[in-house]
N, C-alpha and C. Protein backbone atom coordinates (compact mmCIF):
# COMPACT_ATOMS: atom_id res chain seq x y z
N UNK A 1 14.99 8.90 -11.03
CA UNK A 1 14.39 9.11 -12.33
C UNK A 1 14.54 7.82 -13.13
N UNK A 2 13.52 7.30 -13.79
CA UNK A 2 13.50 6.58 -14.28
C UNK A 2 12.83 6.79 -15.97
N UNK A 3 13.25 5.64 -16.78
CA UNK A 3 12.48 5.64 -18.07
C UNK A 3 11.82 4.23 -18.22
N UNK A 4 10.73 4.87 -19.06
CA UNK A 4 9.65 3.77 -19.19
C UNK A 4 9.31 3.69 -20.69
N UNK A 5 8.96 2.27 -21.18
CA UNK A 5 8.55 2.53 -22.19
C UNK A 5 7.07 1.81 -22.77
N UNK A 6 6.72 1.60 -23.90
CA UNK A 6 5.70 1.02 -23.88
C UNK A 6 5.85 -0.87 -23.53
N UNK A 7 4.77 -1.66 -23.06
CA UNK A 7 4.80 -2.70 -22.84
C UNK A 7 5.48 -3.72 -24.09
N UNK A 8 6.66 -4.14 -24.78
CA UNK A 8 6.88 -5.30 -25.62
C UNK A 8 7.16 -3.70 -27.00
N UNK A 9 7.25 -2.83 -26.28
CA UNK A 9 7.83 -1.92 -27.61
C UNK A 9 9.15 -0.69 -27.20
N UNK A 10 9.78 -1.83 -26.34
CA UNK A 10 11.10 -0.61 -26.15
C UNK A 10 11.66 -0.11 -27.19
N UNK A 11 11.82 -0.59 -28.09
CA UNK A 11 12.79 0.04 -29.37
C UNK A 11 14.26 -0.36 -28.85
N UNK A 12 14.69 -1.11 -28.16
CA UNK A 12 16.61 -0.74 -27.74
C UNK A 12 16.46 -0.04 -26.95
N UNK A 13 15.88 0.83 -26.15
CA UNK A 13 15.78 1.82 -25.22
C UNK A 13 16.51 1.15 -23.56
N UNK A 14 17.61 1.31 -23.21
CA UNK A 14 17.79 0.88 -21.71
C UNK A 14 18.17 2.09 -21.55
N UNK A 15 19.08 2.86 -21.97
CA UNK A 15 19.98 4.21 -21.37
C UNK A 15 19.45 5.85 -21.73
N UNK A 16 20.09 6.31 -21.47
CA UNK A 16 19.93 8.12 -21.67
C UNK A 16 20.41 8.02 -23.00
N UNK A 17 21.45 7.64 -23.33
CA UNK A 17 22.01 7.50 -25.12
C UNK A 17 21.51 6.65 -25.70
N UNK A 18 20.61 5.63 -25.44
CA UNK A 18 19.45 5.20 -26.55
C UNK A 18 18.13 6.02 -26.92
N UNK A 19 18.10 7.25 -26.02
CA UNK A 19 17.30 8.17 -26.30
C UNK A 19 17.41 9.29 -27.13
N UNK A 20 18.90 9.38 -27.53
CA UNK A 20 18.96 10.37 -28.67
C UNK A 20 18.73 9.83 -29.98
N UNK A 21 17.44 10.87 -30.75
CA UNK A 21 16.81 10.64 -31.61
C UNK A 21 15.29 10.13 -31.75
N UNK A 22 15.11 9.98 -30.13
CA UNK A 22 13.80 9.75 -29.68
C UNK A 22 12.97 10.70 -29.42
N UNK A 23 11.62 10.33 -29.39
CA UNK A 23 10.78 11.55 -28.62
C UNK A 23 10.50 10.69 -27.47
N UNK A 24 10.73 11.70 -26.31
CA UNK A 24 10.13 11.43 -25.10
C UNK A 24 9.14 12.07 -24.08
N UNK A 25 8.27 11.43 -23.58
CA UNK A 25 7.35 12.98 -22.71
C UNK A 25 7.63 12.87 -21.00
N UNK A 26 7.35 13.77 -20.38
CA UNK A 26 7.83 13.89 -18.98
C UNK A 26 6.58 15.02 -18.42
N UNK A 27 6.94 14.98 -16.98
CA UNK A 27 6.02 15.64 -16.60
C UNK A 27 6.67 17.73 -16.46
N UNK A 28 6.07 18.29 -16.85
CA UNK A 28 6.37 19.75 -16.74
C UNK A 28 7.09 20.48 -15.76
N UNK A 29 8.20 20.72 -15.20
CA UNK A 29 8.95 21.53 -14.32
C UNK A 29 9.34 20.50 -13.14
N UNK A 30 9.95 19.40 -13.72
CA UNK A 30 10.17 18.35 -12.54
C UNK A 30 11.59 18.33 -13.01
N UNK A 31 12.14 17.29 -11.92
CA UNK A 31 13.67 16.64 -12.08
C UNK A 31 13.49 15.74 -13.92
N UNK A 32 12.65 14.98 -13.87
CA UNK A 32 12.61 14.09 -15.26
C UNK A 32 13.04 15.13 -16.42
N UNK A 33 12.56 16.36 -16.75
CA UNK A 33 12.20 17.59 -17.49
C UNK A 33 14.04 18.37 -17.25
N UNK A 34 14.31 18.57 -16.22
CA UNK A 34 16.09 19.03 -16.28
C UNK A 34 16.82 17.86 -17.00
N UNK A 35 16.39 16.90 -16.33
CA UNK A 35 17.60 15.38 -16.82
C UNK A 35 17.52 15.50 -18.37
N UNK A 36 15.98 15.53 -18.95
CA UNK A 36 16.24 15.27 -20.35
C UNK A 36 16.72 16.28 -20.89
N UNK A 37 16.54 17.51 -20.72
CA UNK A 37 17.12 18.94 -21.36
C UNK A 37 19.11 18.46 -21.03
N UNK A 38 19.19 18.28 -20.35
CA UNK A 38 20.49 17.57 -19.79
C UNK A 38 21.41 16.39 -21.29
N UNK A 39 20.37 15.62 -20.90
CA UNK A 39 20.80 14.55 -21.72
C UNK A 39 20.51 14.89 -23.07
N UNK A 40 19.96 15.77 -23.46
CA UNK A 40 19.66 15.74 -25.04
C UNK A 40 21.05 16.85 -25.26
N UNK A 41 21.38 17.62 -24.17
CA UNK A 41 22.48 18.35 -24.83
C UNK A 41 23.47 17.19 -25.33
N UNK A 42 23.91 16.45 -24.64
CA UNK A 42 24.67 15.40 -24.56
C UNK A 42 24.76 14.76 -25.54
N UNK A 43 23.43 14.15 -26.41
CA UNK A 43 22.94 13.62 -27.75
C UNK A 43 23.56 14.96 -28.49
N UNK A 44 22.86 15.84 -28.53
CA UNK A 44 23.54 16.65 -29.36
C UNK A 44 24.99 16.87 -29.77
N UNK A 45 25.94 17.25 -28.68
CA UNK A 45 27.16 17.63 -28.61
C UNK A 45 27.95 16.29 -29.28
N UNK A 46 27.22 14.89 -29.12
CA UNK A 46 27.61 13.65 -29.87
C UNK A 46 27.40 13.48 -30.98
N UNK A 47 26.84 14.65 -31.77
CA UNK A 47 26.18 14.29 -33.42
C UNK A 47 25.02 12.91 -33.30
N UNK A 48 24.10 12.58 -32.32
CA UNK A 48 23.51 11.40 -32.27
C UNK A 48 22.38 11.80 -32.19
N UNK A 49 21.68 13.21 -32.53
CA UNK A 49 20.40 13.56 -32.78
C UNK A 49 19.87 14.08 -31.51
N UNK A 50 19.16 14.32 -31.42
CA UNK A 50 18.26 14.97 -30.39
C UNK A 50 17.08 14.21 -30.12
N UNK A 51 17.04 14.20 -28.38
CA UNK A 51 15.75 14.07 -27.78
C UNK A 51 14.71 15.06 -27.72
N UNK A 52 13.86 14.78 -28.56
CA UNK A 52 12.74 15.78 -28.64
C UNK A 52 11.80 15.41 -27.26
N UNK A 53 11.62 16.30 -26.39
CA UNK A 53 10.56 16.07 -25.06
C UNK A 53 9.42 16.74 -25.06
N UNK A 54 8.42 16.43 -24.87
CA UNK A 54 7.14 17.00 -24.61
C UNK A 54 6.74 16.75 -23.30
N UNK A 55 6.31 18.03 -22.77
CA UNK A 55 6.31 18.28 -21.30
C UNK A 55 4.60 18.25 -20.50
N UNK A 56 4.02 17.64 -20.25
CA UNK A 56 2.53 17.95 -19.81
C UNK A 56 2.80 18.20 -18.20
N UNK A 57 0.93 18.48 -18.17
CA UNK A 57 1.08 19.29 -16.97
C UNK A 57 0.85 18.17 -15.43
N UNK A 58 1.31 16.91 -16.14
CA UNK A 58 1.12 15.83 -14.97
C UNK A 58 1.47 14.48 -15.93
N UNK A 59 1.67 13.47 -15.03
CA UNK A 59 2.53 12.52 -15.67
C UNK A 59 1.18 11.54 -16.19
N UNK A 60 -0.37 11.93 -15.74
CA UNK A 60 -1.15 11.03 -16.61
C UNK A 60 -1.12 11.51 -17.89
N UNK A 61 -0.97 12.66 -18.13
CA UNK A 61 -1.16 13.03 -19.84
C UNK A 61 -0.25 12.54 -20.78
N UNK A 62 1.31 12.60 -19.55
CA UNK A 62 2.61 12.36 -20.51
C UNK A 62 2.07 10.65 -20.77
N UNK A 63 1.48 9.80 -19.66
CA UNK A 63 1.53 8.44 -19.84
C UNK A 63 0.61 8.39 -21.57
N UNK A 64 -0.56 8.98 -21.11
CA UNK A 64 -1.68 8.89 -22.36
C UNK A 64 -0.81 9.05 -23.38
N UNK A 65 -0.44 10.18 -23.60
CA UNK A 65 0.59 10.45 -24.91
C UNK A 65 1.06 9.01 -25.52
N UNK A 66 1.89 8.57 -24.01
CA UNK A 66 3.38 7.75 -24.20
C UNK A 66 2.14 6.22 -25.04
N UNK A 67 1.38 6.16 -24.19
CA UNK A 67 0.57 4.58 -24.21
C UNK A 67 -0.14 4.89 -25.87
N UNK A 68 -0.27 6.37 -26.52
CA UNK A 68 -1.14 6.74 -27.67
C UNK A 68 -0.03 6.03 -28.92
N UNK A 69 0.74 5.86 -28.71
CA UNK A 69 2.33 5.88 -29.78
C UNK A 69 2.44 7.28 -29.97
N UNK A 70 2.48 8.38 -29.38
CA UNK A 70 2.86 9.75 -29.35
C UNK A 70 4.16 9.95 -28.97
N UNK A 71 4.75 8.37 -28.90
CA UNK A 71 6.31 9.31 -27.81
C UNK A 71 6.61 7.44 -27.86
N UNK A 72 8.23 7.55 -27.98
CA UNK A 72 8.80 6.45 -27.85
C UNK A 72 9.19 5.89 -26.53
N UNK A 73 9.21 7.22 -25.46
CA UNK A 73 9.54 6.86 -24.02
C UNK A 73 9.06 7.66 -23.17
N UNK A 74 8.67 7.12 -21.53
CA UNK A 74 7.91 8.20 -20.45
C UNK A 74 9.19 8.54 -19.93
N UNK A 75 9.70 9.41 -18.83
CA UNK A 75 10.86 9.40 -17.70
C UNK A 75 9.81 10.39 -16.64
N UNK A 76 10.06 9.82 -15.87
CA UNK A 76 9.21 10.08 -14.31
C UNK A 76 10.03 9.53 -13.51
N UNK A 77 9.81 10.37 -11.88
CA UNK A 77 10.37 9.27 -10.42
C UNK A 77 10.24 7.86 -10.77
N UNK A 78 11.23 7.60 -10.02
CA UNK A 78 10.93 6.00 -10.27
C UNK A 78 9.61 5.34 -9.40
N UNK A 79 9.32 5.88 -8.11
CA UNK A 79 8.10 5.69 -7.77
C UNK A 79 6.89 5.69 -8.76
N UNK A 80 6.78 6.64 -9.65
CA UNK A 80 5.88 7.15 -10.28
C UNK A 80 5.50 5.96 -11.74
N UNK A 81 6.89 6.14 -12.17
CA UNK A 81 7.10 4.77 -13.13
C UNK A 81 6.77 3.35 -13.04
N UNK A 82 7.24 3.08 -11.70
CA UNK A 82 7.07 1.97 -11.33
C UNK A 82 5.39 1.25 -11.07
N UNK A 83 4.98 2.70 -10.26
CA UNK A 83 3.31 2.51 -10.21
C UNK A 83 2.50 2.76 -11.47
N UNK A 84 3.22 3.21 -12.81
CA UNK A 84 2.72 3.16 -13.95
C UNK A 84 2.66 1.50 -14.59
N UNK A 85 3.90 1.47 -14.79
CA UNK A 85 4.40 0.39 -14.66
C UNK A 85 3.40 -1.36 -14.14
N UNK A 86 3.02 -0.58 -12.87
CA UNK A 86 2.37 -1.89 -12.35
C UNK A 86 1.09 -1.85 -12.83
N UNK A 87 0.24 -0.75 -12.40
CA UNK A 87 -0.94 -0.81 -12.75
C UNK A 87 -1.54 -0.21 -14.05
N UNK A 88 -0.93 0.70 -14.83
CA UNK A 88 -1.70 1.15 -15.93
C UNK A 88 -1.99 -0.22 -16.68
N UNK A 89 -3.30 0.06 -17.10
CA UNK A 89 -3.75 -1.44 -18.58
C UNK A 89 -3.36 -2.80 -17.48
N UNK A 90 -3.73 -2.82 -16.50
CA UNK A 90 -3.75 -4.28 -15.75
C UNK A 90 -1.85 -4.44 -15.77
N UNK A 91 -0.60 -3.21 -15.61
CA UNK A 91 0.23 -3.70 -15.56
C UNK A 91 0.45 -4.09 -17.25
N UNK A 92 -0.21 -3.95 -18.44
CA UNK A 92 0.42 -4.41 -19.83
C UNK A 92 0.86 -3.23 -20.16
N UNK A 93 0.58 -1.74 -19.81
CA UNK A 93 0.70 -0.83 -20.76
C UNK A 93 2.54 -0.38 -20.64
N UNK A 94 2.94 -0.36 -20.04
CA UNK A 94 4.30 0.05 -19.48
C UNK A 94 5.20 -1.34 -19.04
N UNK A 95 6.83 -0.90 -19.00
CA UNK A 95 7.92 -1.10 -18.27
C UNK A 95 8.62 -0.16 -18.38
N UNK A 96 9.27 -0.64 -17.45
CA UNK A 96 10.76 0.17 -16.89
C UNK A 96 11.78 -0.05 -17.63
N UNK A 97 12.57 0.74 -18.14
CA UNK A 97 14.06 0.24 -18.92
C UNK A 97 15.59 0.41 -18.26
N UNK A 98 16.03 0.19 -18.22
CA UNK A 98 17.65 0.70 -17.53
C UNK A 98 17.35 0.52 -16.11
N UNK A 99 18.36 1.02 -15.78
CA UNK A 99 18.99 1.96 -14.36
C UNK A 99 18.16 3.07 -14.11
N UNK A 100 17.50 3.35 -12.62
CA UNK A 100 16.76 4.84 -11.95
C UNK A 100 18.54 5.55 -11.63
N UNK A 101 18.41 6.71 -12.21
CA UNK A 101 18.97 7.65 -12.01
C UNK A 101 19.21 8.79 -11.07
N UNK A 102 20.18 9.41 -10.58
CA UNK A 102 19.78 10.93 -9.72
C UNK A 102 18.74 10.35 -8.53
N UNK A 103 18.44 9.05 -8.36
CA UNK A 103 18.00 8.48 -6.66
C UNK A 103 18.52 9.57 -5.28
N UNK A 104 17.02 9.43 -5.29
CA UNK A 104 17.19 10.88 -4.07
C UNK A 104 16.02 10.33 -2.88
N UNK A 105 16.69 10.66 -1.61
CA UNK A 105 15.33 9.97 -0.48
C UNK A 105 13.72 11.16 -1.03
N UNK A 106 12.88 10.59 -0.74
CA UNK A 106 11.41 10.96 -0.25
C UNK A 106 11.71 11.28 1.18
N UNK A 107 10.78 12.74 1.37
CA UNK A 107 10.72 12.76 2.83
C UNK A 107 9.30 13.92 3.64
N UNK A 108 9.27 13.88 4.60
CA UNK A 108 7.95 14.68 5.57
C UNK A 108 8.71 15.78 5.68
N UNK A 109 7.82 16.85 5.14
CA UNK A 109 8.54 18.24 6.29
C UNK A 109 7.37 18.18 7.12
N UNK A 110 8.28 18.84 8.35
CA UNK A 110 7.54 19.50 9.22
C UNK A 110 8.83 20.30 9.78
N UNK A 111 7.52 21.35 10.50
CA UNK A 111 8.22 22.96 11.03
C UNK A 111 9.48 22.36 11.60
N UNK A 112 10.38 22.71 12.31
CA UNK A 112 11.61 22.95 12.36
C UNK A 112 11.61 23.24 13.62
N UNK A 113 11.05 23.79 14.23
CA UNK A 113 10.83 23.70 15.63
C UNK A 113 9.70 22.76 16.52
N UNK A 114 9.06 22.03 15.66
CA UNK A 114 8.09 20.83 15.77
C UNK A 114 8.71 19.60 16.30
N UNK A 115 9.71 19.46 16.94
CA UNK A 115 10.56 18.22 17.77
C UNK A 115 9.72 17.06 17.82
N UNK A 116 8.75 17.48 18.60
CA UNK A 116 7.53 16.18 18.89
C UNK A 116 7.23 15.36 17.96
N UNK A 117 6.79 16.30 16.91
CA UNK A 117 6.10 15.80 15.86
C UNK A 117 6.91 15.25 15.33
N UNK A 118 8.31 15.74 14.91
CA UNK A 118 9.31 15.21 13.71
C UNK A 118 9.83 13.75 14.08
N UNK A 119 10.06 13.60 15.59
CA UNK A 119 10.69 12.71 16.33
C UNK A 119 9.17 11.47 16.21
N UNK A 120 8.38 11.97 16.89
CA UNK A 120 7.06 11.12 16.74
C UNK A 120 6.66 10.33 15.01
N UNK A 121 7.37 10.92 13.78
CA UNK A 121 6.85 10.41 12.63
C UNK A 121 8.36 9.41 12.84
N UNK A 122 8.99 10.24 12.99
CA UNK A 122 10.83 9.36 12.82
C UNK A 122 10.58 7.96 13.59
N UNK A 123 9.92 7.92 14.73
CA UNK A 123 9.42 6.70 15.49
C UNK A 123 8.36 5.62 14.76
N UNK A 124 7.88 6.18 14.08
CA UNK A 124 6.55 5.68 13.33
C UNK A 124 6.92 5.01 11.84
N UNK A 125 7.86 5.55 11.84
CA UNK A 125 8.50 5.06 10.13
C UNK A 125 9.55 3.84 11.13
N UNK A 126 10.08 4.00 11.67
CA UNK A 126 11.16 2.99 12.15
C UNK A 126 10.79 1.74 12.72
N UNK A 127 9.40 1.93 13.53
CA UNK A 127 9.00 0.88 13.86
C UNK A 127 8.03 0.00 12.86
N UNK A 128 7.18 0.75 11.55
CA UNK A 128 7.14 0.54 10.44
C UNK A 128 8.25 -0.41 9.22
N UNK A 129 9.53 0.09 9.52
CA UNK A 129 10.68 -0.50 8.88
C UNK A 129 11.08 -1.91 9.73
N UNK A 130 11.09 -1.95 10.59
CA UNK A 130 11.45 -2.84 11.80
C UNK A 130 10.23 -4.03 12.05
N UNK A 131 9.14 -3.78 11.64
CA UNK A 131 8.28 -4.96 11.53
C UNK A 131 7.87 -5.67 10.59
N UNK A 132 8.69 -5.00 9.17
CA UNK A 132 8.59 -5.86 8.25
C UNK A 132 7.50 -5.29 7.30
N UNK A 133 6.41 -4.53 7.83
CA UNK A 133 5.51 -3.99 6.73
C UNK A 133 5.87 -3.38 5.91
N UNK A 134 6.92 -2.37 5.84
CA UNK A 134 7.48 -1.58 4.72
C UNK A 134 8.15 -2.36 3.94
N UNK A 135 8.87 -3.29 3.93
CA UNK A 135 9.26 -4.34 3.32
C UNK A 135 8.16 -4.65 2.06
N UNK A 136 6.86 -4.99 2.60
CA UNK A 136 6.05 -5.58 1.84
C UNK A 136 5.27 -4.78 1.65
N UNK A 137 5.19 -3.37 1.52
CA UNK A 137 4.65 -2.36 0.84
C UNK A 137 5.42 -2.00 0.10
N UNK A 138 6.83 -2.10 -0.38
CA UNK A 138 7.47 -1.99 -1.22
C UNK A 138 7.93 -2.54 -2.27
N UNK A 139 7.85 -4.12 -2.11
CA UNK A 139 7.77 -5.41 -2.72
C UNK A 139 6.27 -4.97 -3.86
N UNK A 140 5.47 -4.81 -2.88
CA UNK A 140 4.31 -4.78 -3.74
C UNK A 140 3.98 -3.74 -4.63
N UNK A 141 4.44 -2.79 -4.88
CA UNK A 141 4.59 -1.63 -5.69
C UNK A 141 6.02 -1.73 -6.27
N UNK A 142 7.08 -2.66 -6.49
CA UNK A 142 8.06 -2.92 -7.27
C UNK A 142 8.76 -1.73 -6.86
N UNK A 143 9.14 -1.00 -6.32
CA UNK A 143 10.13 -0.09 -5.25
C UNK A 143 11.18 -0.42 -4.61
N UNK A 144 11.03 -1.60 -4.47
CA UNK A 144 12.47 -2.18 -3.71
C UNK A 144 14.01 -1.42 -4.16
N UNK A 145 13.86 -1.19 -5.19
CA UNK A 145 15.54 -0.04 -5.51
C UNK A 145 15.62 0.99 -4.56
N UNK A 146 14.84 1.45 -4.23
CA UNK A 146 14.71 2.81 -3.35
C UNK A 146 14.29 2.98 -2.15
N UNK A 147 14.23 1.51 -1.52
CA UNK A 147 14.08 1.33 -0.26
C UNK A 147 15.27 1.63 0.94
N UNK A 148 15.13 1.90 2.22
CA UNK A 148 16.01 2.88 3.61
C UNK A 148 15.59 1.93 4.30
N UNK A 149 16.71 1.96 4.91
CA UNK A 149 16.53 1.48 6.41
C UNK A 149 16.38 1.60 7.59
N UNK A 150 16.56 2.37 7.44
CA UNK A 150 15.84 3.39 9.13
C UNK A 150 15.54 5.14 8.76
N UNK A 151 14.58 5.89 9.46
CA UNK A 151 13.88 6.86 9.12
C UNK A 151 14.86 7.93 9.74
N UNK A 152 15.30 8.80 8.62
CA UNK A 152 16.26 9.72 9.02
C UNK A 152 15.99 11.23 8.84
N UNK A 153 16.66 11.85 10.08
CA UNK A 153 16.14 13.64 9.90
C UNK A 153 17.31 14.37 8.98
N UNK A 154 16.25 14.81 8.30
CA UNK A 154 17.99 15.34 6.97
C UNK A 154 18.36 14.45 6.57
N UNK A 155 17.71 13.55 6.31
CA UNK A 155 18.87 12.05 5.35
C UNK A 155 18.93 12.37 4.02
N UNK A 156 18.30 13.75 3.35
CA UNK A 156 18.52 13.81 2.24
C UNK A 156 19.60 15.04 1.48
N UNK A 157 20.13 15.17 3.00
CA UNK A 157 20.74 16.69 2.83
C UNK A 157 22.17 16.13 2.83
């Protein structure tokens, strides 16, 4: 999880406690949406005001909001941020502030009795990792924080 803010208008914003007293928007029934209900108790219980959050039903609305001056900060995956980040407004409309938080792997399901298949993608990501392209698909979408090194079954369990 990450926070984002507008391009050249962070306000002081790097942490979760520069956010109390802020409004922030997030996307509706995600990890971003627990963290801030989380962290605003936190503001609260500190006498340091409250994070007011507004929740849409996808992270382009929260961005529109965020990019409208409707909201002092976005928090989304850091994937999500990051690709805001790069490309919304040619890359001017957004950055990233702080530390990504609560970093958790991305991963494929498949059935559970699907061996072939699971083993066959696990091969496909590794030799992917091992030639260097994932490297530079990651570089290029500013991801590098959340990059693995080899493709793991249950690596997130």
């Amino acid at each position: 999880v990450s926070i984002y803010t507008r391009k050249g208008d962070d306000q002081g914003i790097r942490t979760w406690g520069d956010l109390c007293g802020k409004k922030i928007v997030v996307q509706r029934g995600t990890v971003s949406e627990d963290r801030a209900k989380l962290e605003n108790a936190k503001c609260v219980k500190a006498r340091k005001g409250r994070i007011a959050t507004e929740a849409f039903d996808n992270d382009q609305q929260a961005q529109t909001r965020l990019r409208s001056g409707g909201a002092d900060a976005g928090v989304s995956d850091f994937p999500v941020a990051a690709y805001a980040a790069k490309t919304s407004g040619g890359g001017n409309d957004f950055r990233i502030v702080g530390d990504q938080v609560e970093a958790a792997p991305y991963g494929i399901a498949v059935a559970k009795g699907n061996t072939q298949l699971r083993e066959a993608i696990r091969a496909a990501l590794d030799a992917v990792i091992k030639n260097g392209e994932y490297k530079k698909i990651i570089a290029k979408w500013r991801v590098e924080a959340g990059a693995v090194t080899e493709a793991k079954i249950n690596g997130g369990t």
